[in-house]
C-alpha atoms as a PDB file:
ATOM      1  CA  UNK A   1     131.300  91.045  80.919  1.00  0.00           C
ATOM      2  CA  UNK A   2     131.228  87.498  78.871  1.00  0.00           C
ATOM      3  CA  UNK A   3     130.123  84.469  80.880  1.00  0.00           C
ATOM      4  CA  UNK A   4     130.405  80.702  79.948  1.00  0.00           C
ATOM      5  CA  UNK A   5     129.195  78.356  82.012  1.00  0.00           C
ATOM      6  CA  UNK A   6     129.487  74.523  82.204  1.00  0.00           C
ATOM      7  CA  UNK A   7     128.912  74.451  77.567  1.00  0.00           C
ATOM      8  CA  UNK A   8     129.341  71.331  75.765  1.00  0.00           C
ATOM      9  CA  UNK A   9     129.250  71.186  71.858  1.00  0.00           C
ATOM     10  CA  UNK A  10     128.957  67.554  70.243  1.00  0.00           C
ATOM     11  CA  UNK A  11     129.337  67.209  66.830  1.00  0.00           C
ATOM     12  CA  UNK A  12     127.597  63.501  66.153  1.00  0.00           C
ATOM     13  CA  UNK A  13     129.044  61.122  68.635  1.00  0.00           C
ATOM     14  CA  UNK A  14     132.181  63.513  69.107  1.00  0.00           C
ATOM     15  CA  UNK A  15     132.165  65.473  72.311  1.00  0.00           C
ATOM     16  CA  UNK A  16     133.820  69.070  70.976  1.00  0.00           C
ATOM     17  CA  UNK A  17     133.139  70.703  74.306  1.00  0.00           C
ATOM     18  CA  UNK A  18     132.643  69.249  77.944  1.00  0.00           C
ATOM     19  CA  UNK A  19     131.301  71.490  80.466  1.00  0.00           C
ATOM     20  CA  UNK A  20     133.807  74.662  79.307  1.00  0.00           C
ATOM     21  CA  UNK A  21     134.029  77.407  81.385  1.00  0.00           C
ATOM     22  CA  UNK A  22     135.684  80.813  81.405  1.00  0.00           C
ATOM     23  CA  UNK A  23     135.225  84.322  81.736  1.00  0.00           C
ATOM     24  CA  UNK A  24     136.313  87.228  80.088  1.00  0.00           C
ATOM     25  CA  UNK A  25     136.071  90.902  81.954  1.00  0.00           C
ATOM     26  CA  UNK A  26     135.964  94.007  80.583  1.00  0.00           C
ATOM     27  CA  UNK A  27     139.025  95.833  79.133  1.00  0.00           C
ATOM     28  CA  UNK A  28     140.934  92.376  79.647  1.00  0.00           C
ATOM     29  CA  UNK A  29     142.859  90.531  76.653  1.00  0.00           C
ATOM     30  CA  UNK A  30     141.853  87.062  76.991  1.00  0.00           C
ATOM     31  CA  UNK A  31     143.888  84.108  75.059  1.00  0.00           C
ATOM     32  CA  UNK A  32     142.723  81.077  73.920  1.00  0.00           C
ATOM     33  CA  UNK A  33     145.478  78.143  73.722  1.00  0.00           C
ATOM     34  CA  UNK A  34     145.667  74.639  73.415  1.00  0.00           C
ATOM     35  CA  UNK A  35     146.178  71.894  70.368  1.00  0.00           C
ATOM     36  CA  UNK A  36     144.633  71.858  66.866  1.00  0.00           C
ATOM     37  CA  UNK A  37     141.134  70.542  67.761  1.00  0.00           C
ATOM     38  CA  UNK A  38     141.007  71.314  71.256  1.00  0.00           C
ATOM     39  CA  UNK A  39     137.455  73.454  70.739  1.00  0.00           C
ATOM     40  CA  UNK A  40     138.838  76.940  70.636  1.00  0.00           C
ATOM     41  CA  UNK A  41     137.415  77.837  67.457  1.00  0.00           C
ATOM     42  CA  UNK A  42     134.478  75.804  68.814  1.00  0.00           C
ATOM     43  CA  UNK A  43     134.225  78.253  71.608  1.00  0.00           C
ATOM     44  CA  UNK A  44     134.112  80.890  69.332  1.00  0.00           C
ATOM     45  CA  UNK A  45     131.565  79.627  66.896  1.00  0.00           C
ATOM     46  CA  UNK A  46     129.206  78.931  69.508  1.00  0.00           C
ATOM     47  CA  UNK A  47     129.593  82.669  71.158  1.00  0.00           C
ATOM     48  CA  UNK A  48     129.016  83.715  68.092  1.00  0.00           C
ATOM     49  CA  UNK A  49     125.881  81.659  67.348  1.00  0.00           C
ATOM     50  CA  UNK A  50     127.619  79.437  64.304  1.00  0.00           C
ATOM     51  CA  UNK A  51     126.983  76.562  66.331  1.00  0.00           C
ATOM     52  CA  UNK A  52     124.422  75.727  69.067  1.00  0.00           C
ATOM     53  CA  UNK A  53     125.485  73.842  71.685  1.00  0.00           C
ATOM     54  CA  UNK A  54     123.786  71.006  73.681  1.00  0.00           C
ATOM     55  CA  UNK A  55     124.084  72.597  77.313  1.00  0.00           C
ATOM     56  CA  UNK A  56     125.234  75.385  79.479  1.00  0.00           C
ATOM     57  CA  UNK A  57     125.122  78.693  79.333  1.00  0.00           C
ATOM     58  CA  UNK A  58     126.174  81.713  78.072  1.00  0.00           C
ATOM     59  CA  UNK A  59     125.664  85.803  79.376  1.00  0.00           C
ATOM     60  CA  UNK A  60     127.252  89.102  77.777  1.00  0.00           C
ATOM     61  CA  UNK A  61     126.490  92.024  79.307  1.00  0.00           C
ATOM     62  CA  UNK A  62     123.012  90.691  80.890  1.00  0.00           C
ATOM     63  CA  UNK A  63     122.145  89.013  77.326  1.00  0.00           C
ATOM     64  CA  UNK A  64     121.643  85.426  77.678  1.00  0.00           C
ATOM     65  CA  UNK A  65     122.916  85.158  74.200  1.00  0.00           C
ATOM     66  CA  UNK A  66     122.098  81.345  73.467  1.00  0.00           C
ATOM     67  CA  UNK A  67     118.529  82.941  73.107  1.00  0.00           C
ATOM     68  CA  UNK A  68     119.379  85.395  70.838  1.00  0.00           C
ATOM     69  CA  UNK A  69     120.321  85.489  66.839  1.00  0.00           C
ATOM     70  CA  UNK A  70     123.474  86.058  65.088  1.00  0.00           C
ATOM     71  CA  UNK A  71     122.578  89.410  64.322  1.00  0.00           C
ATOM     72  CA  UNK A  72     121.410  89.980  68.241  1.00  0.00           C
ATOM     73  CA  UNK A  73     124.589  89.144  69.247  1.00  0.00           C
ATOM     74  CA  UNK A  74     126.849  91.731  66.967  1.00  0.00           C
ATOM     75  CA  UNK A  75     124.298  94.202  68.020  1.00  0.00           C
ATOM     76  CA  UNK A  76     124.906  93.646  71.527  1.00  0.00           C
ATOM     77  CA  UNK A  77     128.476  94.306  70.839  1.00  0.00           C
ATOM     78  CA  UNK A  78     130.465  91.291  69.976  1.00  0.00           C
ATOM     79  CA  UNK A  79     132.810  91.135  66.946  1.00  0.00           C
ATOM     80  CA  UNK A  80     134.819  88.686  65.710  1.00  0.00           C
ATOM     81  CA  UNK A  81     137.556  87.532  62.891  1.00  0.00           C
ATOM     82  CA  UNK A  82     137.752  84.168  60.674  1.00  0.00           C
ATOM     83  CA  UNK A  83     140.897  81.923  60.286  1.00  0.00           C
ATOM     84  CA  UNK A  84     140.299  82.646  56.725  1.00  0.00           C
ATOM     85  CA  UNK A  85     139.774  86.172  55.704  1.00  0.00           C
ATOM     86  CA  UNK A  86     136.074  86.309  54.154  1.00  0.00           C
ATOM     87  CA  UNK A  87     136.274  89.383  51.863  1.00  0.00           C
ATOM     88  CA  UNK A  88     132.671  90.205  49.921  1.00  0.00           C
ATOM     89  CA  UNK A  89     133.450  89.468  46.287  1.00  0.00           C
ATOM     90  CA  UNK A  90     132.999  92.878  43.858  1.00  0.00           C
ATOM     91  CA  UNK A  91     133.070  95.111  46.391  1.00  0.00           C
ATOM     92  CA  UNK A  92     136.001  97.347  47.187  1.00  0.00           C
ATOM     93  CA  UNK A  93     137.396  97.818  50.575  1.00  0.00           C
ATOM     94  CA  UNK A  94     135.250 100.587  52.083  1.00  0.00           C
ATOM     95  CA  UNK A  95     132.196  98.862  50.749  1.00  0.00           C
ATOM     96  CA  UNK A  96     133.057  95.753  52.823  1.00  0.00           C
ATOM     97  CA  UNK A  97     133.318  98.050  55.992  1.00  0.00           C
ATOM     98  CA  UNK A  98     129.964  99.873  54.385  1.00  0.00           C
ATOM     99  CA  UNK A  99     128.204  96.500  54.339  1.00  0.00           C
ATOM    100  CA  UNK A 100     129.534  95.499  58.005  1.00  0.00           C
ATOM    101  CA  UNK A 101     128.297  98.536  59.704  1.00  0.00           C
ATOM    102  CA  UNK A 102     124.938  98.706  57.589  1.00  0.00           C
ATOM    103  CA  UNK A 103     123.598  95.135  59.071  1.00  0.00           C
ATOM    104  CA  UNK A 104     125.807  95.291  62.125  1.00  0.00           C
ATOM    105  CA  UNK A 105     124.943  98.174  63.901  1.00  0.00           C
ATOM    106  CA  UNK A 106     121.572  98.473  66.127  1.00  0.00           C
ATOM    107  CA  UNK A 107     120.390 101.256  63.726  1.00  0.00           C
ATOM    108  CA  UNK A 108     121.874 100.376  60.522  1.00  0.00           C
ATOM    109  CA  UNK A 109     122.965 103.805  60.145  1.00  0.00           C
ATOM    110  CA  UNK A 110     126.617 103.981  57.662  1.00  0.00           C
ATOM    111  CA  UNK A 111     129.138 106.890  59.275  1.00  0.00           C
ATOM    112  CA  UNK A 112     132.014 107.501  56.816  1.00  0.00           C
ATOM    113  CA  UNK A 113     133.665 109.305  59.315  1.00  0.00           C
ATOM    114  CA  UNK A 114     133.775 106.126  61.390  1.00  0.00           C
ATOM    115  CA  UNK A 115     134.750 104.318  58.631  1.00  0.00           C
ATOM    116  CA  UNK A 116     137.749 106.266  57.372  1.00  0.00           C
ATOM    117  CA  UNK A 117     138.783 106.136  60.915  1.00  0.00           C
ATOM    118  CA  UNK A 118     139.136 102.630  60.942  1.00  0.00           C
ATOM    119  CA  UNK A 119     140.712 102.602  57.468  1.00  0.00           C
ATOM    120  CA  UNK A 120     143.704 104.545  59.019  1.00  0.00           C
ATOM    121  CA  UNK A 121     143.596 102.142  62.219  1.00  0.00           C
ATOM    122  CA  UNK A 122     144.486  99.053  60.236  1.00  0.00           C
ATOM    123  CA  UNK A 123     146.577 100.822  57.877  1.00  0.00           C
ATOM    124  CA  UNK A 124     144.300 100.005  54.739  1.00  0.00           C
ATOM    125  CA  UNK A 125     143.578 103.851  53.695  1.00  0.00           C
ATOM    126  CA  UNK A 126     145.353 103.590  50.911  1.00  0.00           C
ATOM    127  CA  UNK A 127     143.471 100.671  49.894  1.00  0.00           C
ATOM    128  CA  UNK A 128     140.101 101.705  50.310  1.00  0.00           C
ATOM    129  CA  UNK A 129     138.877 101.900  47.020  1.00  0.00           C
ATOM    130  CA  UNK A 130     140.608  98.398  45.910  1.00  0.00           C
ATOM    131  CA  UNK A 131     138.996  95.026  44.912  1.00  0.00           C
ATOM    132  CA  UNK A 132     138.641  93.398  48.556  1.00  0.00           C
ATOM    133  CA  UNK A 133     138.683  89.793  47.118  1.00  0.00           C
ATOM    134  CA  UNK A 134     141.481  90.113  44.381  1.00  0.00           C
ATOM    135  CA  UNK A 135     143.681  93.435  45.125  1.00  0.00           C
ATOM    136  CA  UNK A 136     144.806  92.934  48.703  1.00  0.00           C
ATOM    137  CA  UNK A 137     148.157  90.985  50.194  1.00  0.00           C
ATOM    138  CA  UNK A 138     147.417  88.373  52.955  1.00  0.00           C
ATOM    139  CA  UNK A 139     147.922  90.915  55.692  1.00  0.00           C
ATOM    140  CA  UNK A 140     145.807  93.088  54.090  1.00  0.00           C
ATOM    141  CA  UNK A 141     142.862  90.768  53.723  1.00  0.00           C
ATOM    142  CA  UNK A 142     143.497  89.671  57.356  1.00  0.00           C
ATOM    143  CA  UNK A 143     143.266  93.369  58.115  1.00  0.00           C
ATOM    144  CA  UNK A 144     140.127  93.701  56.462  1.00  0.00           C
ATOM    145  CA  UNK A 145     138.992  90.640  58.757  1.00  0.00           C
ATOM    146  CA  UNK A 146     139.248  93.490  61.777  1.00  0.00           C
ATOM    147  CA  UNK A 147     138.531  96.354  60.318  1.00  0.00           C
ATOM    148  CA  UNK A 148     135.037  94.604  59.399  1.00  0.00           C
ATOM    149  CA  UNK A 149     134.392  93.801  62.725  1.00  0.00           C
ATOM    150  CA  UNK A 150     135.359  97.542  63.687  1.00  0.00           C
ATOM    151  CA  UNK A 151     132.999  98.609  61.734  1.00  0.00           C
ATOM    152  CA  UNK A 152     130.071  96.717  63.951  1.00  0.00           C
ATOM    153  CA  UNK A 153     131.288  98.791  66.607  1.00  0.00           C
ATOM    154  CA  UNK A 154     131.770  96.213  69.335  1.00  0.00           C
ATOM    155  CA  UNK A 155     132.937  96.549  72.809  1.00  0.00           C
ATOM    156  CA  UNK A 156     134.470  92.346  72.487  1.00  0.00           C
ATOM    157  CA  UNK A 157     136.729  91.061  69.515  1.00  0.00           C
ATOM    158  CA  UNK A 158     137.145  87.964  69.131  1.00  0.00           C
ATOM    159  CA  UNK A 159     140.754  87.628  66.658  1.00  0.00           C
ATOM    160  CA  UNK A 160     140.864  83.806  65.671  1.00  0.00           C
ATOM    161  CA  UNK A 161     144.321  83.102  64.775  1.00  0.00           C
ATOM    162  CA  UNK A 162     144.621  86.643  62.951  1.00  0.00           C
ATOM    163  CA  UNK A 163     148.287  86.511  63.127  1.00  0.00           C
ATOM    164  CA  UNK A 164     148.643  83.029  61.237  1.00  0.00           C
ATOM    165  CA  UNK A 165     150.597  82.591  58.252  1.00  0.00           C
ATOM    166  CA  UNK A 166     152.499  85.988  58.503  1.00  0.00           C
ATOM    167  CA  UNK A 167     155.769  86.269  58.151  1.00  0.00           C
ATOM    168  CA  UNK A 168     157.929  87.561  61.199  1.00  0.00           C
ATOM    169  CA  UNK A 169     158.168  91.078  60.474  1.00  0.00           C
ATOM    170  CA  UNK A 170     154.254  91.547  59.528  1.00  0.00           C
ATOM    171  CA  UNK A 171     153.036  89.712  62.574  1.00  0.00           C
ATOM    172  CA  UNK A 172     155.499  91.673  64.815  1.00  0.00           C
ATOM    173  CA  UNK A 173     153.463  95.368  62.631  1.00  0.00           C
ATOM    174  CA  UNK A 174     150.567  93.550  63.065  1.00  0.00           C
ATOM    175  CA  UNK A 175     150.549  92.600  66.936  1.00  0.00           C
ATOM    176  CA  UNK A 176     151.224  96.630  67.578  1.00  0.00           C
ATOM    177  CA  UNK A 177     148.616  97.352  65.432  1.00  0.00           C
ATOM    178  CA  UNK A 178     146.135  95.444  67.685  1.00  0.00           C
ATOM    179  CA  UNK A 179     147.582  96.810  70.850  1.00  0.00           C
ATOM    180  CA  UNK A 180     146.639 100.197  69.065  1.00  0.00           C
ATOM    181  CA  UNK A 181     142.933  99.488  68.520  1.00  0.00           C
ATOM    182  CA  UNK A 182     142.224  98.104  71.722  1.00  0.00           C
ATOM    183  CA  UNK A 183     143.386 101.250  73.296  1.00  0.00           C
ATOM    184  CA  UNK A 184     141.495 103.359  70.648  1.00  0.00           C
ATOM    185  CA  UNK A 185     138.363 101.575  70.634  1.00  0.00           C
ATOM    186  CA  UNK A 186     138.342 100.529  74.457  1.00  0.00           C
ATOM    187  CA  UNK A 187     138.037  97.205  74.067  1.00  0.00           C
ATOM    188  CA  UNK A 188     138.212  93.646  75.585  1.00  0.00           C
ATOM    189  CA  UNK A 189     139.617  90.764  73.316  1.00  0.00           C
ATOM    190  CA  UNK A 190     139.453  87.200  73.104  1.00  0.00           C
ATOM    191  CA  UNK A 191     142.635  85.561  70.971  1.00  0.00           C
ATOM    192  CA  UNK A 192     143.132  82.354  69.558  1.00  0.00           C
ATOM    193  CA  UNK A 193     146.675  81.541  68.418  1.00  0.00           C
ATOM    194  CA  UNK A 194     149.572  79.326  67.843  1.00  0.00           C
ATOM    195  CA  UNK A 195     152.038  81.378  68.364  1.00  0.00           C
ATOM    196  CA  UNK A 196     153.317  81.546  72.365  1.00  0.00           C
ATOM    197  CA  UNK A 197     155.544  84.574  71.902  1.00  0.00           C
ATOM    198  CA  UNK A 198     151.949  86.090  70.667  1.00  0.00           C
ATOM    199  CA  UNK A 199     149.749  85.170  73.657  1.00  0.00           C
ATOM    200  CA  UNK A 200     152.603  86.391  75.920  1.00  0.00           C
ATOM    201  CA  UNK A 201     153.277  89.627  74.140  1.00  0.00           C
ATOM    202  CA  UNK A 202     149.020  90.043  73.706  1.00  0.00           C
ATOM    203  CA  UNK A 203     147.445  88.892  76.526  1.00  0.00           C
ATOM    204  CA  UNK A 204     146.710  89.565  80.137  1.00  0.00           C
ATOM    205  CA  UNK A 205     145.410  85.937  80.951  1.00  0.00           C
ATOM    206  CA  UNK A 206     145.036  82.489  79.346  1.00  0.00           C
ATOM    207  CA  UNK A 207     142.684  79.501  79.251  1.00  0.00           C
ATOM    208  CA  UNK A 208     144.352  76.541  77.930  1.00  0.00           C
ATOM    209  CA  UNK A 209     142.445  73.874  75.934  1.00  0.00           C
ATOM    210  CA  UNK A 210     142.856  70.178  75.257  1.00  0.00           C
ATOM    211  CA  UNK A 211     140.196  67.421  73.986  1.00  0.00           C
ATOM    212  CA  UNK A 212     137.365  69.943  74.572  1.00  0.00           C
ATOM    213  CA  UNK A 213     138.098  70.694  77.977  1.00  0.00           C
ATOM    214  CA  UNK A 214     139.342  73.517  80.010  1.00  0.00           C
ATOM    215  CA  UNK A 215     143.230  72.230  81.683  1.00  0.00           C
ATOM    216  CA  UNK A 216     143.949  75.564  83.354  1.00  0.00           C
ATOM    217  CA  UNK A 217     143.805  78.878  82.938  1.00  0.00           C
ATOM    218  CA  UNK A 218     145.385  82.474  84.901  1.00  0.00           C
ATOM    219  CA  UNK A 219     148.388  84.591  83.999  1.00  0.00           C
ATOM    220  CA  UNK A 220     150.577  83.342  80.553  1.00  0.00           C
ATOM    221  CA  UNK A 221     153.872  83.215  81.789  1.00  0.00           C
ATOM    222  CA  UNK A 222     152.639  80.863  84.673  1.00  0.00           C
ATOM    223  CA  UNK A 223     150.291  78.893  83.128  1.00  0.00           C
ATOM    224  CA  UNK A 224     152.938  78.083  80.429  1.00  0.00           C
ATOM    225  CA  UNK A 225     155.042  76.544  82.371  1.00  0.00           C
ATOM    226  CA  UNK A 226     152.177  74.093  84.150  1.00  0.00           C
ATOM    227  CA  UNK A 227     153.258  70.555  83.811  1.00  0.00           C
ATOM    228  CA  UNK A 228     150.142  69.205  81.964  1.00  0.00           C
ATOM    229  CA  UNK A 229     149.546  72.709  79.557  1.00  0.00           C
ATOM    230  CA  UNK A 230     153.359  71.739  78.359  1.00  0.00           C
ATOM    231  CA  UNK A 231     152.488  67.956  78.049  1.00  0.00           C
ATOM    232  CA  UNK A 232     149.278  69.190  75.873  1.00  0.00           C
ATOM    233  CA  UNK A 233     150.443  72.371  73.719  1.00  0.00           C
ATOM    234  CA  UNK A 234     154.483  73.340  73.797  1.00  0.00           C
ATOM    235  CA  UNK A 235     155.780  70.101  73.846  1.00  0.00           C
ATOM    236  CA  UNK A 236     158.306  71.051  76.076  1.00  0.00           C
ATOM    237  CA  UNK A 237     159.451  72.891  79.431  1.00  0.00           C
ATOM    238  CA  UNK A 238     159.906  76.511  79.103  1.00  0.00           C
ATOM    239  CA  UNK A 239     163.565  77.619  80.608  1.00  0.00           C
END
């Protein structure tokens, strides 16, 4: 489904990526893990055509998608979430979602229907005619953050560290509500987060980061518990 081969990222003299590769195949939850810094978000900037990078490549569904725009690329189907929730200032909730699926989708056609589907999914019907920027909690917002990408209707969603900065309980809501799309909507993930318990609970494999390069990568619990991932990321053994 999503391809990367051998893609380095510099950022001046800084080396962000070094010849990265990974895979992600359909219907699979894939997690992204390593240290602050270690290029995850990097990854995802560059899959999502933020940044360019200086080599490799990249393939989506038969889309070399290096070639292609920003707006290519959600067309093709790939969605994705900010570390900080990006609400559109002045508009209320279902005229975020409006504004997502007008420039997102291949025919820039707006279904309600689809919308107030999605409003339900992330649990923000009763919120739907609210301020986006100024009326929502911080799960709410980060909420939002999905149901915006919903609204591009993509087949890959890439969640960068949706989960952060919730308290236990609301992450815990939050996690089952993601299990809940992905079965709804059919789709494959990619998720960066902190959180181990997360990944674990989430995600059907890992690829673990550290100073721009891939370290290893296969099923959570083992990779976990892989000498160098615990030097790089937990810090410890796992019993």
């Amino acid at each position: 489904m999503l391809k990367v081969e051998d893609l380095s990222v510099s950022f001046g003299g800084v080396r962000a990526l070094q010849n990265v590769n990974f895979e992600v195949h359909k219907h699979e939850v894939l997690g992204l893990v390593g240290p602050n810094g270690a290029g995850k978000t990097t990854s995802f900037n560059v899959l999502s055509g933020v940044v360019k990078p200086v080599s490799g490549t990249v393939t989506y569904d038969g889309h070399d998608i290096l070639k292609s725009s920003m707006h290519q690329r959600v067309t093709y189907g790939i969605g994705r979430t900010f570390q900080i929730p990006q609400p559109m200032h002045e508009l209320t909730v279902r005229e975020n979602l409006i504004v997502a699926q007008r420039f997102g989708r291949p025919d820039g056609k707006v279904k309600q229907d689809r919308i107030d589907e999605i409003l339900e999914s992330v649990n923000l019907s009763h919120k739907s005619e609210s301020d986006a920027a100024t009326e929502l909690a911080l799960t709410e917002r980060k909420a939002l953050e999905v149901a915006k990408a919903l609204a591009t209707e993509p087949t890959l969603l890439m969640l960068d560290e949706v989960l952060a900065g919730l308290e236990t309980t609301s992450k815990k809501l939050f996690m089952e509500t993601l299990k809940k799309i992905r079965k709804q909507y059919n789709l494959s993930m990619i998720v960066i987060e902190h959180d181990i318990e997360t990944i674990m609970n989430m995600c059907d494999r890992v690829v673990v980061f550290n100073f721009g390069q891939v370290i290893a990568e296969g099923d959570p619990e083992e990779t976990f518990r892989n000498p160098e991932v615990v030097r790089s990321y937990t810090g410890e053994v796992l019993a």
